[in-house]
C-alpha atoms as a PDB file:
ATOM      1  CA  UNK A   1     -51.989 -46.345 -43.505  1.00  0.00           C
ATOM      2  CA  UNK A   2     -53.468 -42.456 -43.158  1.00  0.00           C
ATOM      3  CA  UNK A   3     -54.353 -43.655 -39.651  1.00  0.00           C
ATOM      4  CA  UNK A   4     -50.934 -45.397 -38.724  1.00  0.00           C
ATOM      5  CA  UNK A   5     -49.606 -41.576 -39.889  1.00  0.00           C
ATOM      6  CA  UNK A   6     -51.999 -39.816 -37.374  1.00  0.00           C
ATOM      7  CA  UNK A   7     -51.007 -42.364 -34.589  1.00  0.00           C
ATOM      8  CA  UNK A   8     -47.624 -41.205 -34.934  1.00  0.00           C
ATOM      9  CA  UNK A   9     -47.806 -38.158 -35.550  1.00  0.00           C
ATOM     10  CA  UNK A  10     -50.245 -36.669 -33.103  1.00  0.00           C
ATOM     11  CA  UNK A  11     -47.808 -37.761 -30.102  1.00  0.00           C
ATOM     12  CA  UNK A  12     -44.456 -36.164 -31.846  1.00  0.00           C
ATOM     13  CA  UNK A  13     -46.864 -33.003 -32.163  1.00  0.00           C
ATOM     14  CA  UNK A  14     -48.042 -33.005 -28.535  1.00  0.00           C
ATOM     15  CA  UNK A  15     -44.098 -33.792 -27.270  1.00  0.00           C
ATOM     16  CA  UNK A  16     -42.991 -30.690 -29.305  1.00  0.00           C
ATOM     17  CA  UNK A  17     -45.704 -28.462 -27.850  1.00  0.00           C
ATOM     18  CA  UNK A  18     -45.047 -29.714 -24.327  1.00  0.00           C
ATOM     19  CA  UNK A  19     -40.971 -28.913 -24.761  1.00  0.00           C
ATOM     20  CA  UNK A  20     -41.679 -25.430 -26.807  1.00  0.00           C
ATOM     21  CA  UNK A  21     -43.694 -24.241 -23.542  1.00  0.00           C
ATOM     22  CA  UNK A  22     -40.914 -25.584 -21.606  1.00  0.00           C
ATOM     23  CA  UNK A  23     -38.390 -23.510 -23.810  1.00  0.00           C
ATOM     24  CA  UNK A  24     -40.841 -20.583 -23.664  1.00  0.00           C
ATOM     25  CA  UNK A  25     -40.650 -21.000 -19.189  1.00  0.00           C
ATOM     26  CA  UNK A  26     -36.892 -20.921 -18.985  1.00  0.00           C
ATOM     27  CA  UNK A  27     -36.431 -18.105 -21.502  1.00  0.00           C
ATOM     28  CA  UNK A  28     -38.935 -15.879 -19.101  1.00  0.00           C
ATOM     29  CA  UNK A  29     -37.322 -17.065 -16.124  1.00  0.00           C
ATOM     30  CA  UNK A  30     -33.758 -16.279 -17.140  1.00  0.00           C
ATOM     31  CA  UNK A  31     -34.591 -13.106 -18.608  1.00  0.00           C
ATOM     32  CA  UNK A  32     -36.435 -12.155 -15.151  1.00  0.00           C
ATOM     33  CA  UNK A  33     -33.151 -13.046 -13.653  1.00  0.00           C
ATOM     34  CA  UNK A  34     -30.950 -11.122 -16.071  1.00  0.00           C
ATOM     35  CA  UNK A  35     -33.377  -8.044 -15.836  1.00  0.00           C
ATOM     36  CA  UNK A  36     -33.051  -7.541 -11.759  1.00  0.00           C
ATOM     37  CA  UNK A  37     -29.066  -7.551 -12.876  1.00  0.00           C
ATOM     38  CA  UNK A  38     -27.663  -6.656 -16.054  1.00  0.00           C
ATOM     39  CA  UNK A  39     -24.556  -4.469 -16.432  1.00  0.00           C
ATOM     40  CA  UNK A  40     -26.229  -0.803 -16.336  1.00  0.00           C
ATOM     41  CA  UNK A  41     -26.160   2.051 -14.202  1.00  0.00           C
ATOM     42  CA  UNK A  42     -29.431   1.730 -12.806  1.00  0.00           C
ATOM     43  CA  UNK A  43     -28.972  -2.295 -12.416  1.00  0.00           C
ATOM     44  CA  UNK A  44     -25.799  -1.212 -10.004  1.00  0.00           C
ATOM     45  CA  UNK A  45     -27.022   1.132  -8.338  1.00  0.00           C
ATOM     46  CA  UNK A  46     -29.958  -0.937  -7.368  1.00  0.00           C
ATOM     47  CA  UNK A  47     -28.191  -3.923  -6.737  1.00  0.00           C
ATOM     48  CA  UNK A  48     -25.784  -1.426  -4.354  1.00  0.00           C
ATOM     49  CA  UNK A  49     -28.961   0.005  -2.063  1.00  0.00           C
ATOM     50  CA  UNK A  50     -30.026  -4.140  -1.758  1.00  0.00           C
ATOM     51  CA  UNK A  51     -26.850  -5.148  -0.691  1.00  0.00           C
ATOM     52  CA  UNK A  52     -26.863  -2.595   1.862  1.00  0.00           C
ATOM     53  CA  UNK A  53     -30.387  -3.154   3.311  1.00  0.00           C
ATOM     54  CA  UNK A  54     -29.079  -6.444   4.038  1.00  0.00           C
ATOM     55  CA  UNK A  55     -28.997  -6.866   7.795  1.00  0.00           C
ATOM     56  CA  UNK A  56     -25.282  -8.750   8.273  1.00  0.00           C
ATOM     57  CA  UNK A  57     -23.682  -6.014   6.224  1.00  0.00           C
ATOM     58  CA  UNK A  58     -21.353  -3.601   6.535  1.00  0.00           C
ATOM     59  CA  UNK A  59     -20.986  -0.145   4.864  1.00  0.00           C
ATOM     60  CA  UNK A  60     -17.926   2.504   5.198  1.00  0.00           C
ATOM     61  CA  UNK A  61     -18.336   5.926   4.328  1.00  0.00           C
ATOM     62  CA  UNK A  62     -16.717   5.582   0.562  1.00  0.00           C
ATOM     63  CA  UNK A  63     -19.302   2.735  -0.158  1.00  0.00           C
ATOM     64  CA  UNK A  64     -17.197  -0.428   0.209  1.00  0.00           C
ATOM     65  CA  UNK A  65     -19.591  -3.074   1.815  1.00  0.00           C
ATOM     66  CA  UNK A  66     -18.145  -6.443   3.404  1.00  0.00           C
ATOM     67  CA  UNK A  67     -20.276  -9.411   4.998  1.00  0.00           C
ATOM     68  CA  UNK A  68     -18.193 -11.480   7.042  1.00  0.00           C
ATOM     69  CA  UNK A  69     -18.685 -14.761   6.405  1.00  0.00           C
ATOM     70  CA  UNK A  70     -16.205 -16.471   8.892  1.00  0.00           C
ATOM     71  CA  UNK A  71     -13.854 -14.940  11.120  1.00  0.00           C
ATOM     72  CA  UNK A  72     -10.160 -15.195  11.409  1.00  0.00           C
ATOM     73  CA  UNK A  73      -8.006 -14.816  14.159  1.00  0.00           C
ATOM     74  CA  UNK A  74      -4.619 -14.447  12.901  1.00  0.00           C
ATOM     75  CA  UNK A  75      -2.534 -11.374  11.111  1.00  0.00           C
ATOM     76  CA  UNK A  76      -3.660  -8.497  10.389  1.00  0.00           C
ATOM     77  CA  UNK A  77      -2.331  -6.427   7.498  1.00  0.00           C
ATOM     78  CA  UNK A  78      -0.093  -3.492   8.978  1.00  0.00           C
ATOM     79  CA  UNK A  79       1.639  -1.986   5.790  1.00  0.00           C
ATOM     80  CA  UNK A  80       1.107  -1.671   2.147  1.00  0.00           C
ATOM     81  CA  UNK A  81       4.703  -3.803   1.847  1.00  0.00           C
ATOM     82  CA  UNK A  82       3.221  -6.654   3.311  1.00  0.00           C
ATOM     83  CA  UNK A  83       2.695  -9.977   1.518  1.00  0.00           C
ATOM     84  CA  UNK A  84      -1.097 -11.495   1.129  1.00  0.00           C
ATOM     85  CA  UNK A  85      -1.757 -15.396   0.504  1.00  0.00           C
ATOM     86  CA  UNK A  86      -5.698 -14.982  -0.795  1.00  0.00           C
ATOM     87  CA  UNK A  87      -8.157 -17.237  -2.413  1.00  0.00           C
ATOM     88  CA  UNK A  88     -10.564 -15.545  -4.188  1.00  0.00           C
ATOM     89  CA  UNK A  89     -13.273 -15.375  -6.877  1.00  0.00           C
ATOM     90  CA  UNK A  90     -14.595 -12.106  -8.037  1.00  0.00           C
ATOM     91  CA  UNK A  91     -17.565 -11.715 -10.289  1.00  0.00           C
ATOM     92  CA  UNK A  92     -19.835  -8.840 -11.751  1.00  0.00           C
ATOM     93  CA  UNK A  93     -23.281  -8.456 -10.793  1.00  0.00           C
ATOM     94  CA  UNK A  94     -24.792 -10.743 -12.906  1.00  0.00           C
ATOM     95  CA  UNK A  95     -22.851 -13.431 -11.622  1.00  0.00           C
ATOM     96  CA  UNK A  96     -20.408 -14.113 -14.043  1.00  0.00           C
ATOM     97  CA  UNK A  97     -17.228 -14.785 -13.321  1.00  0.00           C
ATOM     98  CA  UNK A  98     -14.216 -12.456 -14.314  1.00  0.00           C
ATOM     99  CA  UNK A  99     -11.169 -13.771 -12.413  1.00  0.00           C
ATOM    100  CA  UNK A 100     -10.671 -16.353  -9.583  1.00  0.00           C
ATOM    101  CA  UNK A 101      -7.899 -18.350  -7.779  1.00  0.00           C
ATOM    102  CA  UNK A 102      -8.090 -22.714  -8.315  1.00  0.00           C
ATOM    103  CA  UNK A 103      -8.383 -24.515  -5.583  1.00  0.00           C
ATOM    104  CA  UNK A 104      -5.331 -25.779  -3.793  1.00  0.00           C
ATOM    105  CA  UNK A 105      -3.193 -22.364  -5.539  1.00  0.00           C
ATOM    106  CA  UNK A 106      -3.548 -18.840  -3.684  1.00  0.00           C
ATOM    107  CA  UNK A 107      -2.908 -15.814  -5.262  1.00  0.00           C
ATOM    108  CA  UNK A 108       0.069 -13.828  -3.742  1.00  0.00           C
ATOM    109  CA  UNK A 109      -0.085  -9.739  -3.639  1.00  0.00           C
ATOM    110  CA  UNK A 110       1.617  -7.260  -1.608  1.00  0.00           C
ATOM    111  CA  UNK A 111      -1.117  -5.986  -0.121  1.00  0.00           C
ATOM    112  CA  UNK A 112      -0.784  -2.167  -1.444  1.00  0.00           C
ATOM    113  CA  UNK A 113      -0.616  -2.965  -5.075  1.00  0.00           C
ATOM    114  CA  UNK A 114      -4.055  -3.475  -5.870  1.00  0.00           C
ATOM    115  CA  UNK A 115      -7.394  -2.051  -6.606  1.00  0.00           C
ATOM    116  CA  UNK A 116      -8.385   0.339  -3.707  1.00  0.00           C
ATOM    117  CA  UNK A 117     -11.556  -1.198  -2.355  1.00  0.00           C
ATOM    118  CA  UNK A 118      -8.606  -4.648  -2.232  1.00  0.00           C
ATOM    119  CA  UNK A 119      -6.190  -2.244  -0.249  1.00  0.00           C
ATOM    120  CA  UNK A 120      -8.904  -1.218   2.258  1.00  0.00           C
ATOM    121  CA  UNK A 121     -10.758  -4.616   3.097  1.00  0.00           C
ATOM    122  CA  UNK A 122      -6.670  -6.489   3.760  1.00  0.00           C
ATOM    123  CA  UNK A 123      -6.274  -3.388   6.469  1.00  0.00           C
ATOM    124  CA  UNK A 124      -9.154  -4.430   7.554  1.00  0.00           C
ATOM    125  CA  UNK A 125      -8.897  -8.426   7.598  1.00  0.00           C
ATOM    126  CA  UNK A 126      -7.150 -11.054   9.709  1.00  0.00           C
ATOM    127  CA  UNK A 127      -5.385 -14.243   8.573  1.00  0.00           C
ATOM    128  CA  UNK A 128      -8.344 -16.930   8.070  1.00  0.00           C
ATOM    129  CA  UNK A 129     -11.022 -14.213   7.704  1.00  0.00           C
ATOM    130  CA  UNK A 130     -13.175 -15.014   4.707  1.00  0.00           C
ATOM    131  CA  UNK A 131     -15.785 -12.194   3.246  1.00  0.00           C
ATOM    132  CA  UNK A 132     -17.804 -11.061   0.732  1.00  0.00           C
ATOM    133  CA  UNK A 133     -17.202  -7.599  -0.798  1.00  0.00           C
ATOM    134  CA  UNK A 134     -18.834  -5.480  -2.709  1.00  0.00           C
ATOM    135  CA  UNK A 135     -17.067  -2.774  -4.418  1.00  0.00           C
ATOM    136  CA  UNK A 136     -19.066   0.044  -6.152  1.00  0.00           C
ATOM    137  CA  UNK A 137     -16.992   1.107  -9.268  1.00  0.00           C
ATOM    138  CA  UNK A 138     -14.588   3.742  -7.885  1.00  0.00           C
ATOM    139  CA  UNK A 139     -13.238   1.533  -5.369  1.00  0.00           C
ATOM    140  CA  UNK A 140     -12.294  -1.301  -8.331  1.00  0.00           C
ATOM    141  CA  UNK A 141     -12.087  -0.507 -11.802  1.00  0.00           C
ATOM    142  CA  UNK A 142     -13.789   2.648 -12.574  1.00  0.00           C
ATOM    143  CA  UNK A 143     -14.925   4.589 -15.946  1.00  0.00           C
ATOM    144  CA  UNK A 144     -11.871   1.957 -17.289  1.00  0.00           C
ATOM    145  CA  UNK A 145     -13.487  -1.059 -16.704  1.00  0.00           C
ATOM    146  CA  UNK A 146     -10.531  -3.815 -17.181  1.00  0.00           C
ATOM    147  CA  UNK A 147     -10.421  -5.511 -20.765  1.00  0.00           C
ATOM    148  CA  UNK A 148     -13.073  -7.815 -21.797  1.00  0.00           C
ATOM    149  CA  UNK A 149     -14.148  -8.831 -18.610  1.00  0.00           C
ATOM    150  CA  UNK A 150     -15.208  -5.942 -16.712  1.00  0.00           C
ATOM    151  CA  UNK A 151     -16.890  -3.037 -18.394  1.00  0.00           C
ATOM    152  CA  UNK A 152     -16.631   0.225 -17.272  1.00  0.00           C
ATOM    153  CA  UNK A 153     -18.155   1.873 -14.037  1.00  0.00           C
ATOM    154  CA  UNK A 154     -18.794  -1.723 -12.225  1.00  0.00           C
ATOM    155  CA  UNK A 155     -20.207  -3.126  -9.225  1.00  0.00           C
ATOM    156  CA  UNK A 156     -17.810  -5.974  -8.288  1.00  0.00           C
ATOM    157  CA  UNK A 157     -18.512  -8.877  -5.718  1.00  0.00           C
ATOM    158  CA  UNK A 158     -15.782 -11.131  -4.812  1.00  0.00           C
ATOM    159  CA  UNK A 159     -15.343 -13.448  -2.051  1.00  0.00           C
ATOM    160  CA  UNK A 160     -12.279 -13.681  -0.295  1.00  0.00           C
ATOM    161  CA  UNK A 161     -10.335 -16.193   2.362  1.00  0.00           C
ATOM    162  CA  UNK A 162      -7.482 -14.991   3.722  1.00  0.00           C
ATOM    163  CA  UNK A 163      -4.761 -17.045   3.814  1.00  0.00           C
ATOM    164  CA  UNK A 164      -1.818 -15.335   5.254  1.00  0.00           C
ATOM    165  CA  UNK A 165      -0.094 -12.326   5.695  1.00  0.00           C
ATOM    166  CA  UNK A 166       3.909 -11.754   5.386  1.00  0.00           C
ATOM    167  CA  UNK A 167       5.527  -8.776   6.834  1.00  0.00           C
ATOM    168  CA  UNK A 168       7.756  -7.185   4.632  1.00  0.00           C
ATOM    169  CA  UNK A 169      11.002  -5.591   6.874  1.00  0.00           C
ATOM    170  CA  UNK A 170      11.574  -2.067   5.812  1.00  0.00           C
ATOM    171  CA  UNK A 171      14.950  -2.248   7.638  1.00  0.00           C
ATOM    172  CA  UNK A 172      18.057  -2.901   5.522  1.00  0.00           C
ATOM    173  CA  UNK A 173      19.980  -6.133   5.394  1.00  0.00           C
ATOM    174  CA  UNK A 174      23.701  -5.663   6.215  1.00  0.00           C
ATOM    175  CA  UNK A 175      24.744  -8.710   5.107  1.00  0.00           C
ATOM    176  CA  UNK A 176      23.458  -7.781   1.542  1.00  0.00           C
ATOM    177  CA  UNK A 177      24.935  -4.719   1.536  1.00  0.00           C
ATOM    178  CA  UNK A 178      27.940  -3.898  -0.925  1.00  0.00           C
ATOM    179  CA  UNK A 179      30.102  -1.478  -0.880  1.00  0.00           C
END
């Protein structure tokens, strides 16, 4: 019977060894991962002198960085009035996720109204454009952060398609007009 025991035992021993080391691997990989970009000033600041060693990016003076991932050759944006038709998916850093469009539903903004590193890349997109941004914190949501899902002084990454572009008229309507 004692021997029956070890014969069963020894195996369910060596199985929980074998899965705690594997346990023990992940932990040190993911923390590796997490490390090279966690949510602090030194993690963004680092992450913002990568991004722009990278050969296929571009950098303007303020610090927004774009990669264009496929080009568009429709629309441009020409005024702040204008109406933009944008998938998107914007996410922090370490990757997660803070806000995106689903699939199939665009978001629609006029294409002043947002956060200024938004405003600047539409002025500088066409219609069927899609690019990567990166948007050191005073071009998105500053010493605010936004809520819960983007702490304060923030690198933000988002990828963006757009869509479309609508032209607002600034002219008046006299048929809607009354007096």
């Amino acid at each position: 019977m004692r021997f029956l025991k070890v014969l069963v035992l020894v195996p369910l021993v060596a199985l929980a060894a074998c899965d705690q080391k594997k346990s023990d691997s992940a932990a040190k990989d993911s923390a590796t991962a997490g490390s090279a970009h966690d949510t602090s000033p030194d993690a963004n600041k680092r992450f913002l002198a990568d991004y722009a060693a990278r050969p296929d990016v571009k950098k303007l003076p303020d610090g927004l960085m774009y990669r264009v991932i496929k080009s568009g050759d429709g629309a441009p944006v020409k005024n702040d009035s204008d109406l933009v038709t944008v998938y998107y998916k914007g996410s922090l850093i370490t990757g997660k996720v803070f806000d995106q469009t689903k699939e199939g539903e665009p978001a629609q903004f006029p294409a002043g109204g947002l956060i200024p590193g938004w405003v600047e890349a539409l002025k500088l997109m066409k219609t069927g454009d899609t690019w990567e941004l990166v948007l050191p914190s005073d071009l998105g949501y500053g010493s605010d952060g936004a809520g819960d899902s983007i702490p304060p002084d923030q690198t933000l990454v988002f990828t963006r398609v757009m869509v479309k572009t609508d032209r607002k008229s600034t002219r008046l309507n006299s048929s809607h007009i009354t007096i």
